[in-house]
C-alpha atoms as a PDB file:
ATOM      1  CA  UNK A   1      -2.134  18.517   9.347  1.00  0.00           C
ATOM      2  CA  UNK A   2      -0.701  15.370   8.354  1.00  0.00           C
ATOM      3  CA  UNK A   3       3.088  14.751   8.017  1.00  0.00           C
ATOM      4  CA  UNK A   4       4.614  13.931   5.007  1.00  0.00           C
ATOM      5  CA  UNK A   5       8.249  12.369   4.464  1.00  0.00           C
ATOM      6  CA  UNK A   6      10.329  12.777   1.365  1.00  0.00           C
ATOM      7  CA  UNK A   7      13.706  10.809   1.244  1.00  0.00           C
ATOM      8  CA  UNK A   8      15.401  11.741  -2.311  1.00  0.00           C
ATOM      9  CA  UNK A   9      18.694  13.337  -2.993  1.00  0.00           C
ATOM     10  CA  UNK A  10      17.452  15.720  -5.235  1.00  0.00           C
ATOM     11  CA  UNK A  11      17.475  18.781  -2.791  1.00  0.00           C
ATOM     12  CA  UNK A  12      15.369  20.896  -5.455  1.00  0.00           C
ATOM     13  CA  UNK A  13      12.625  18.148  -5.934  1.00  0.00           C
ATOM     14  CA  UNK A  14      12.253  18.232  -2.536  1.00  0.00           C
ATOM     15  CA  UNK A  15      11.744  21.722  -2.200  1.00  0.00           C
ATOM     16  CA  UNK A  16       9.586  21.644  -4.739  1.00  0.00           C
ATOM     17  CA  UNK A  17       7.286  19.075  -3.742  1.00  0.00           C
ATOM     18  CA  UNK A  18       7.182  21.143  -0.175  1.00  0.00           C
ATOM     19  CA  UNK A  19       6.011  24.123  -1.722  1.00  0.00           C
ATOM     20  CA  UNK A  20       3.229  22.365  -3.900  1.00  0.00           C
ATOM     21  CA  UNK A  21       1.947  19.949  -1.144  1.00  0.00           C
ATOM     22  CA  UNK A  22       1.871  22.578   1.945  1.00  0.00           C
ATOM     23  CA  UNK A  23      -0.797  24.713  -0.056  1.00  0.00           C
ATOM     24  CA  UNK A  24      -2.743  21.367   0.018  1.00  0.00           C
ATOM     25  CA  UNK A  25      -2.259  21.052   3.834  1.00  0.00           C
ATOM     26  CA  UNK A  26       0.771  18.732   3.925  1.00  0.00           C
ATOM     27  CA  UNK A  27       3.057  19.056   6.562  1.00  0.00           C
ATOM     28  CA  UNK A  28       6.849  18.468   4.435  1.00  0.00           C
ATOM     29  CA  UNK A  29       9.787  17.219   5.860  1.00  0.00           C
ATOM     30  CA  UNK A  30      13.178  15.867   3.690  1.00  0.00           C
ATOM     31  CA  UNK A  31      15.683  14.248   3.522  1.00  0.00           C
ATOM     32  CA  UNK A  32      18.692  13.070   1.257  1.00  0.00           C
ATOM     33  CA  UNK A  33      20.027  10.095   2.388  1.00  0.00           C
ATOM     34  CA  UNK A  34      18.989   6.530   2.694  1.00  0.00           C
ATOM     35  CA  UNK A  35      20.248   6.137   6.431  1.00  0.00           C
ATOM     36  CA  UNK A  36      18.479   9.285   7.606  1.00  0.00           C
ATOM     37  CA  UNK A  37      15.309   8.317   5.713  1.00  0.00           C
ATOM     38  CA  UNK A  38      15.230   4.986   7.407  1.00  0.00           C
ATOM     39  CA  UNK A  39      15.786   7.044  11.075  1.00  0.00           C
ATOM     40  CA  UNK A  40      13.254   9.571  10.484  1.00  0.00           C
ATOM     41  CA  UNK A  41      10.481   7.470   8.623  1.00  0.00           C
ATOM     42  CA  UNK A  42      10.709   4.514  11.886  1.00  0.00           C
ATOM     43  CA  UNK A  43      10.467   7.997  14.545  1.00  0.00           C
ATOM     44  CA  UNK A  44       8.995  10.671  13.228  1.00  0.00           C
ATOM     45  CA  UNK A  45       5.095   9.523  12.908  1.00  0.00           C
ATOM     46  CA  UNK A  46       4.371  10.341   9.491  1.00  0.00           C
ATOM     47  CA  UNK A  47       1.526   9.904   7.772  1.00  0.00           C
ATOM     48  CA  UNK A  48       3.215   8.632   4.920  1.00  0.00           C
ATOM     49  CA  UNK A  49       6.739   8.485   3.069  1.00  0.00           C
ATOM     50  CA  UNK A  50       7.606   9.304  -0.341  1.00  0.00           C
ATOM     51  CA  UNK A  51      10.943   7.497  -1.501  1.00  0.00           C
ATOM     52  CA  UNK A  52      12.992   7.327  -4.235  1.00  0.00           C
ATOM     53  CA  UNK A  53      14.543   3.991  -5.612  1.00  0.00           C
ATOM     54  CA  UNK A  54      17.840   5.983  -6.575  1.00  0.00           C
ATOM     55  CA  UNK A  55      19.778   6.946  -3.270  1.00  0.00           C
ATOM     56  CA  UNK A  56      23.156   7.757  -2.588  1.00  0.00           C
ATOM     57  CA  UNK A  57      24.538   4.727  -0.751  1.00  0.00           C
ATOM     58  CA  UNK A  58      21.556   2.626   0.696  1.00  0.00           C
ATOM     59  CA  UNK A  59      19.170   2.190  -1.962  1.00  0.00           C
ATOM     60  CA  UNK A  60      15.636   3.151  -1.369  1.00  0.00           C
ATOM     61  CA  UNK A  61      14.953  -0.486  -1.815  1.00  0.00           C
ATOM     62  CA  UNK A  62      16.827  -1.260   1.202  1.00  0.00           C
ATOM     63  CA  UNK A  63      15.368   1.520   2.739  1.00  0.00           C
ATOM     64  CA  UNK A  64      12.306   0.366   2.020  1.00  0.00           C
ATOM     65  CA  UNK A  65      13.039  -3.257   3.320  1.00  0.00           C
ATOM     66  CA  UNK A  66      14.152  -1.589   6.889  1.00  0.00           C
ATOM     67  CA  UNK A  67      11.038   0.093   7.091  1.00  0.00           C
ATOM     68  CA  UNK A  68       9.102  -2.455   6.472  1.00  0.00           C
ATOM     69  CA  UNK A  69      10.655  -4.774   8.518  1.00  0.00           C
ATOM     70  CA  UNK A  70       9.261  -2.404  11.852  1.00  0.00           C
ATOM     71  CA  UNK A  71       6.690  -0.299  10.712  1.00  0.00           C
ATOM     72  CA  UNK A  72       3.329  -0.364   8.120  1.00  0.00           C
ATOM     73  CA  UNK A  73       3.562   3.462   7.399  1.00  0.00           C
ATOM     74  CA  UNK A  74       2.346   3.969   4.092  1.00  0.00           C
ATOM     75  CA  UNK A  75       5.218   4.153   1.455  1.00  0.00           C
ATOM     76  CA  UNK A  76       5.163   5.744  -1.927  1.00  0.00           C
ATOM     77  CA  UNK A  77       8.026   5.127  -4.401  1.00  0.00           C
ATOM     78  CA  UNK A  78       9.386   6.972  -7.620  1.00  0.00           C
ATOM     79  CA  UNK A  79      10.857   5.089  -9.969  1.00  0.00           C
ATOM     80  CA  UNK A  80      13.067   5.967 -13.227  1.00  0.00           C
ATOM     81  CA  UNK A  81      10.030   6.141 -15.981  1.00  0.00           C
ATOM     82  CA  UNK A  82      10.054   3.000 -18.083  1.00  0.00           C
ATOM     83  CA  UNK A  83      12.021   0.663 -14.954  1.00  0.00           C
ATOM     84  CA  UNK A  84       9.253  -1.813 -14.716  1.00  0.00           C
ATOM     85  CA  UNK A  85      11.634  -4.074 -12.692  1.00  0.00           C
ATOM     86  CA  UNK A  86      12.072  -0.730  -9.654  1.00  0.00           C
ATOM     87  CA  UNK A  87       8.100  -0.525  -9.830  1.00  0.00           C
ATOM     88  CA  UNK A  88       7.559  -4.655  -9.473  1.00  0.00           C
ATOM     89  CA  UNK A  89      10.412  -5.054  -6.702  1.00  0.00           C
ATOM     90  CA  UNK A  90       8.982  -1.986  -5.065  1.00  0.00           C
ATOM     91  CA  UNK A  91       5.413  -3.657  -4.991  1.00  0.00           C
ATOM     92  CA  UNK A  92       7.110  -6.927  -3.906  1.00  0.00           C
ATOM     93  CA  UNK A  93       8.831  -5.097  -0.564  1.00  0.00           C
ATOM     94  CA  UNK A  94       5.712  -3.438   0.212  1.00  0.00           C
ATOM     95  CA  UNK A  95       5.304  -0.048  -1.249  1.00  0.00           C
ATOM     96  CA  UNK A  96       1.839   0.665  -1.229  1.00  0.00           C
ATOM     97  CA  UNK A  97       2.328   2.624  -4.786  1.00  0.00           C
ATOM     98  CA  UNK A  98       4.819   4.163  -7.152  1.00  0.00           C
ATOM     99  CA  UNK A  99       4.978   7.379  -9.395  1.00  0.00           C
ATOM    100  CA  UNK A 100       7.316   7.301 -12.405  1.00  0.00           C
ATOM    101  CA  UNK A 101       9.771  10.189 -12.409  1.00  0.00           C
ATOM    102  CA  UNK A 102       9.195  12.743 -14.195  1.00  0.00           C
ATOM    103  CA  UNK A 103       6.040  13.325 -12.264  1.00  0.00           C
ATOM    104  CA  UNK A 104       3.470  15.996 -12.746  1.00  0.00           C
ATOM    105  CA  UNK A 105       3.416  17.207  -9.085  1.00  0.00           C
ATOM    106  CA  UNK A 106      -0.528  17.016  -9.238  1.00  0.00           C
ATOM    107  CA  UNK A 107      -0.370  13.246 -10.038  1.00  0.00           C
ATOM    108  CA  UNK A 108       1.955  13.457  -6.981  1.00  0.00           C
ATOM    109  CA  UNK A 109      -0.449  15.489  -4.698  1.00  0.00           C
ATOM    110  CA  UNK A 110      -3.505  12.522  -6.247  1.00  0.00           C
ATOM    111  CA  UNK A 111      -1.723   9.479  -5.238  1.00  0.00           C
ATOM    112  CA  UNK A 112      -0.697  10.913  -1.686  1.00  0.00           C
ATOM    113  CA  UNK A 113      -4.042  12.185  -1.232  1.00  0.00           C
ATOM    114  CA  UNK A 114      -5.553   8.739  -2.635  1.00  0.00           C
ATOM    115  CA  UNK A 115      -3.349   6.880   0.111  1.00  0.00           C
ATOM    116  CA  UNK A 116      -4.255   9.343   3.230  1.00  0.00           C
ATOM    117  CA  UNK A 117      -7.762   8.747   2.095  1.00  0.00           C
ATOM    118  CA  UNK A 118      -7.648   5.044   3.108  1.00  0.00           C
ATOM    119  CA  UNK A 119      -5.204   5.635   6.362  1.00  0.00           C
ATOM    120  CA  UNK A 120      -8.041   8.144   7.671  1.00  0.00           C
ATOM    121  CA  UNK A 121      -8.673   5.599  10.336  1.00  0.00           C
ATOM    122  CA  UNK A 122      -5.449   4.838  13.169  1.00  0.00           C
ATOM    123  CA  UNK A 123      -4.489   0.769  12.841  1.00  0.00           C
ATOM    124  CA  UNK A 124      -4.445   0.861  16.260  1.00  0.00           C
ATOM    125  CA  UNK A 125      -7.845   2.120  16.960  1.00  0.00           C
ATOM    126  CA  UNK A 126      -9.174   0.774  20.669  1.00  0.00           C
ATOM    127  CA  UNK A 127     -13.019   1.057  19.423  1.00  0.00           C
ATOM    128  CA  UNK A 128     -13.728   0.229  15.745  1.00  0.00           C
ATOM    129  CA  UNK A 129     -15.771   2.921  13.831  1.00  0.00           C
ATOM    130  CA  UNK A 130     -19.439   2.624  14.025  1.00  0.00           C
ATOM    131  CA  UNK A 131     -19.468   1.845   9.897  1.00  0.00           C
ATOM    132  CA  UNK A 132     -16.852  -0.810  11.303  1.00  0.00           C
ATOM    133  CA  UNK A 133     -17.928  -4.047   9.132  1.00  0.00           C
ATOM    134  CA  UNK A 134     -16.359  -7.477   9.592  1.00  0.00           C
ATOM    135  CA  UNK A 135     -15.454 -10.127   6.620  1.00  0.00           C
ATOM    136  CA  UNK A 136     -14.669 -13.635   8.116  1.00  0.00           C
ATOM    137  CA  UNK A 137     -13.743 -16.246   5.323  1.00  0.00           C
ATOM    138  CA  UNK A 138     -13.221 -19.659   6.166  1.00  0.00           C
ATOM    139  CA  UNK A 139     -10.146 -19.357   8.747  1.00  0.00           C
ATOM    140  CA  UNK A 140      -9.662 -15.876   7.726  1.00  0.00           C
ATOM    141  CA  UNK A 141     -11.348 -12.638   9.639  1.00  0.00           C
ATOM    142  CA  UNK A 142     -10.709  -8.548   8.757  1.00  0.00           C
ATOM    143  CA  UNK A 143     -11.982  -5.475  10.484  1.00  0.00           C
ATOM    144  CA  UNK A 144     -12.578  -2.553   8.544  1.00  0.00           C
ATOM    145  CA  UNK A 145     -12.836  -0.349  11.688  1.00  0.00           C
ATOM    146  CA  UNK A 146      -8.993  -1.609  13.449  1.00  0.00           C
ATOM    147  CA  UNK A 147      -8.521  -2.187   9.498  1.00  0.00           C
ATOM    148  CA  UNK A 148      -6.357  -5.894  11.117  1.00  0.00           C
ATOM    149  CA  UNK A 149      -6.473  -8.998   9.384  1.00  0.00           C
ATOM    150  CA  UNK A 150      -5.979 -12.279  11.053  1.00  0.00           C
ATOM    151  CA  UNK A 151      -5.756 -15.722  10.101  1.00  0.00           C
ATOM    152  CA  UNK A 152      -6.637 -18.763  12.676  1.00  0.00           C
ATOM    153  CA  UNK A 153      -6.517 -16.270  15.160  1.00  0.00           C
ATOM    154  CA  UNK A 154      -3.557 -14.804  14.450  1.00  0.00           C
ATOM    155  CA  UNK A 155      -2.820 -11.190  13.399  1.00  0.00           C
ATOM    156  CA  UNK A 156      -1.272 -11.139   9.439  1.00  0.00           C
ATOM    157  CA  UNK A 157       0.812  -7.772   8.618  1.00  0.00           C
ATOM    158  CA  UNK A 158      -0.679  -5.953   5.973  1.00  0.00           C
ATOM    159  CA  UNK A 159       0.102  -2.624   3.907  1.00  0.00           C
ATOM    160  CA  UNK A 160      -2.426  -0.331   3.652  1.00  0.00           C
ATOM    161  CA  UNK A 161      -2.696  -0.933   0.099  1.00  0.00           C
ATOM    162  CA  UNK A 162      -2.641  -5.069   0.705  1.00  0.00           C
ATOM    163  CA  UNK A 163      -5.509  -4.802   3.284  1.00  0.00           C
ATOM    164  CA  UNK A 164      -7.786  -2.301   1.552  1.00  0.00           C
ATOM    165  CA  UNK A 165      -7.310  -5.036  -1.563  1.00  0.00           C
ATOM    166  CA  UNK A 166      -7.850  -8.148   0.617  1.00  0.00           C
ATOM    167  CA  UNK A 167     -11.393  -5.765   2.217  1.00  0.00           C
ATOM    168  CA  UNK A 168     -12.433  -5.455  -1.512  1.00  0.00           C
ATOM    169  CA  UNK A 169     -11.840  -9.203  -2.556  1.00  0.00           C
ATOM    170  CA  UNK A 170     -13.685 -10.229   0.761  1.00  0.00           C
ATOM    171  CA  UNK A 171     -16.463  -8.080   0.563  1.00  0.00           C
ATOM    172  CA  UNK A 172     -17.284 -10.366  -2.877  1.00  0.00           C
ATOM    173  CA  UNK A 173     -16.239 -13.615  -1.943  1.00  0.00           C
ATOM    174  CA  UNK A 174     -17.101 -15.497  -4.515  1.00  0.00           C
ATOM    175  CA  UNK A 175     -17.588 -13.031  -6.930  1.00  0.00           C
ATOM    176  CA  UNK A 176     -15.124 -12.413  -9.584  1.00  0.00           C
ATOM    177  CA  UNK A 177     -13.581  -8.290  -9.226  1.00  0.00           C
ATOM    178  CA  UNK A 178     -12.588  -6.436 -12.112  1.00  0.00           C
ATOM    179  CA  UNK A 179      -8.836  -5.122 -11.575  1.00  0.00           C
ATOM    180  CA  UNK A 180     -10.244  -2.163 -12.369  1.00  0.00           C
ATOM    181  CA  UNK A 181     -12.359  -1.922  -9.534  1.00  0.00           C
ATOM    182  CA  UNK A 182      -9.509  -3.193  -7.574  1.00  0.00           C
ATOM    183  CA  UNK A 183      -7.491  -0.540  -8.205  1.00  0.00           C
ATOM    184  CA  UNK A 184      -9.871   2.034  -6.895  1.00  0.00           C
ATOM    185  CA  UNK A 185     -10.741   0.269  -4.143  1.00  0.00           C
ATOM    186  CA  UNK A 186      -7.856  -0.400  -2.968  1.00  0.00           C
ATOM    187  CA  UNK A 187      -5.092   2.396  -5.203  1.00  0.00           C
ATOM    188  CA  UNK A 188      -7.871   5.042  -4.951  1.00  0.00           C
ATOM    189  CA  UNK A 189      -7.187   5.270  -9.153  1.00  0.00           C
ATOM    190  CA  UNK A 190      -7.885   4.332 -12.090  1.00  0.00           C
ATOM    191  CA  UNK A 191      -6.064   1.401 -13.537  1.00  0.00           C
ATOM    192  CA  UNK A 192      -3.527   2.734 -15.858  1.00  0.00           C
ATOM    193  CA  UNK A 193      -2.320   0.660 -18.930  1.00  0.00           C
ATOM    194  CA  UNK A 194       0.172  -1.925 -18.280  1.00  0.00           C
ATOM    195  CA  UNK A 195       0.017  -0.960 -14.509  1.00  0.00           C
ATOM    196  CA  UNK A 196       0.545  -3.777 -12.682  1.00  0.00           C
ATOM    197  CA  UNK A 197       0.480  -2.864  -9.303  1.00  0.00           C
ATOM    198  CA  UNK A 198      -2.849  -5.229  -8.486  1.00  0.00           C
ATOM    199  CA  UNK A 199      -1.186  -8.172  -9.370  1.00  0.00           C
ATOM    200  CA  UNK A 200       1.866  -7.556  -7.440  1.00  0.00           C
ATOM    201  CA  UNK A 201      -0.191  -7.173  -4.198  1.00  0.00           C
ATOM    202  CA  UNK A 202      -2.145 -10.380  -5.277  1.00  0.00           C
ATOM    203  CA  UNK A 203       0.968 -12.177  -5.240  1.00  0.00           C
ATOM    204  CA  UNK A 204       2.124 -10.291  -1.712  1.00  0.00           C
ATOM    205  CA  UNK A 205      -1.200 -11.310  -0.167  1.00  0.00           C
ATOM    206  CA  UNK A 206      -1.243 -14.630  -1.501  1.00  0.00           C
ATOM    207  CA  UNK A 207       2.586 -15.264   0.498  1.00  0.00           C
ATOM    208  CA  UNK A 208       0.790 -13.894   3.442  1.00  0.00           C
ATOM    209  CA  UNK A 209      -2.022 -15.612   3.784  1.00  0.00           C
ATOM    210  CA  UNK A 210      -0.861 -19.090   2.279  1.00  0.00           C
ATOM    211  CA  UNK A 211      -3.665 -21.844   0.752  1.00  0.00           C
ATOM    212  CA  UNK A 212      -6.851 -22.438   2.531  1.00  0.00           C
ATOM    213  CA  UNK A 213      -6.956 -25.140   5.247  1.00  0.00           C
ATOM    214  CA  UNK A 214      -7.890 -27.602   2.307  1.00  0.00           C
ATOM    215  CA  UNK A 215      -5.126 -26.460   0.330  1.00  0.00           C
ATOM    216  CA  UNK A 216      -6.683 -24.747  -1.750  1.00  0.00           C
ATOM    217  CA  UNK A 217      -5.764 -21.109  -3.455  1.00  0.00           C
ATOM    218  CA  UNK A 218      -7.440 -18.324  -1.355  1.00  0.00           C
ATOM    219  CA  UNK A 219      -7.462 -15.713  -4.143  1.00  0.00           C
ATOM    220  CA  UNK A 220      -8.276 -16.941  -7.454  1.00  0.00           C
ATOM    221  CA  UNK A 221      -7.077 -15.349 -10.829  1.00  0.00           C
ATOM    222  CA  UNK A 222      -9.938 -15.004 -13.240  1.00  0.00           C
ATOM    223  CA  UNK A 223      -8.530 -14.869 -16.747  1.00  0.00           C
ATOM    224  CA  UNK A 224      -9.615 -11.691 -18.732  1.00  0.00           C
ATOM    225  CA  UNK A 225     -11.197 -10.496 -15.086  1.00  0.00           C
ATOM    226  CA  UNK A 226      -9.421 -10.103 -12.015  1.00  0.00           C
ATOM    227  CA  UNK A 227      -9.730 -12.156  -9.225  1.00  0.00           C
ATOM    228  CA  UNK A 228     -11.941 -13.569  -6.659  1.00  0.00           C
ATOM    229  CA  UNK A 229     -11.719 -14.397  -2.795  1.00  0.00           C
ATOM    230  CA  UNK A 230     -12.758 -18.519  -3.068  1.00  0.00           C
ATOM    231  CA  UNK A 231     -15.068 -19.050  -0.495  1.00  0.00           C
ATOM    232  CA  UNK A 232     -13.491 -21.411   1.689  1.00  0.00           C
ATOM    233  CA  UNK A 233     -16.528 -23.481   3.333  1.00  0.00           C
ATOM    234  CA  UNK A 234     -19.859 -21.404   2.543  1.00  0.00           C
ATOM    235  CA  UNK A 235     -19.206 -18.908   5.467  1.00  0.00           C
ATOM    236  CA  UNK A 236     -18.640 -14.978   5.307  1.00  0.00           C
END
């Protein structure tokens, strides 16, 4: 049963996201503080956390930035409906998605199930899977089955939602992807209107990875498209 963490100060959303995720075989912990969040989400081996922007004291963007800053659990944010700003600077820290309060708490159950989907496999697997596949561009290399990404040898820290983007773009080097087939890939959703969540990992794997060892732009926008993984010297 996996674990789930909620850190929100609304004691009765929390029980009620509890009682509709445990039906759907959710383990549910919570808590109401930024301070504790950051505690229990760093020792308490969740599967994922659920956080809200508006905490008491520490903000659930710095509570966010602390997790981040020691840990690549997979972190889902709710933001104030209509804050675009909370959903881009959520993206930016490393959220791997965000649901606008109010939320339907089957959208809620989606996304989280959406997210475990792509976690299925432990980061720090010894033996890859045997569907394991392996994308090397240029000075760049990722491994679908220890889902790690390194560049010139070196290993690059990537959310879950980053890497299963940067699998997608690689898989096509070359090839121009639809944002809408980025989002599935690596959201597991459709692309909703306005949503600019793909972009806003773009831009986070772009400061990651840095230009090519040419100088070049690693991931390309395509106007009216998406984007595509440049293929760096003909190699993949």
């Amino acid at each position: 049963m996996s674990r789930i963490l909620v850190v929100d100060d609304d004691e009765e959303l929390c029980e009620l996201v509890a009682d509709y995720l445990s039906p759907e075989g959710l383990s549910v912990d919570s808590v109401n503080d930024g301070e504790e969040g950051v505690r229990r989400a760093l020792t308490g081996d969740y599967a994922l956390v659920v956080l809200d922007v508006m905490l008491p004291g520490v903000s659930g963007f710095d509570v966010l930035r602390r997790i981040r800053a020691a840990s690549r659990v997979p972190v889902l944010m709710l933001t104030a409906r209509g804050a675009d700003i909370d959903r881009i600077i959520g993206l930016e820290l490393g959220a791997d998605d965000y649901l606008p309060k109010p939320f339907n708490p089957r959208e809620l159950a989606a996304r989280i199930r959406a997210i475990l989907r792509r976690t299925e496999t432990p980061a720090d697997a010894i033996t890859p899977a045997p569907t394991a596949e392996t994308y090397t561009v240029g000075d760049v290399t990722l491994n679908t089955g220890t889902r790690k990404a390194h560049r010139g040898g070196e290993l690059v820290e990537l959310t879950t939602a980053e890497f299963d983007l940067l699998a997608a773009l690689m898989r096509s080097a070359g090839r121009a992807v639809s944002r809408e087939e980025l989002s599935e890939a690596a959201l597991g959703r459709p692309l909703a209107p306005l949503d600019r969540s793909i972009d806003m990992h773009v831009s986070g794997l772009r400061r990651k990875l840095g230009p090519t060892s040419s100088g070049d732009e690693r991931i390309r926008t395509v106007r009216g498209m998406g984007y595509q993984y440049a293929l760096d010297d003909g190699t993949r």
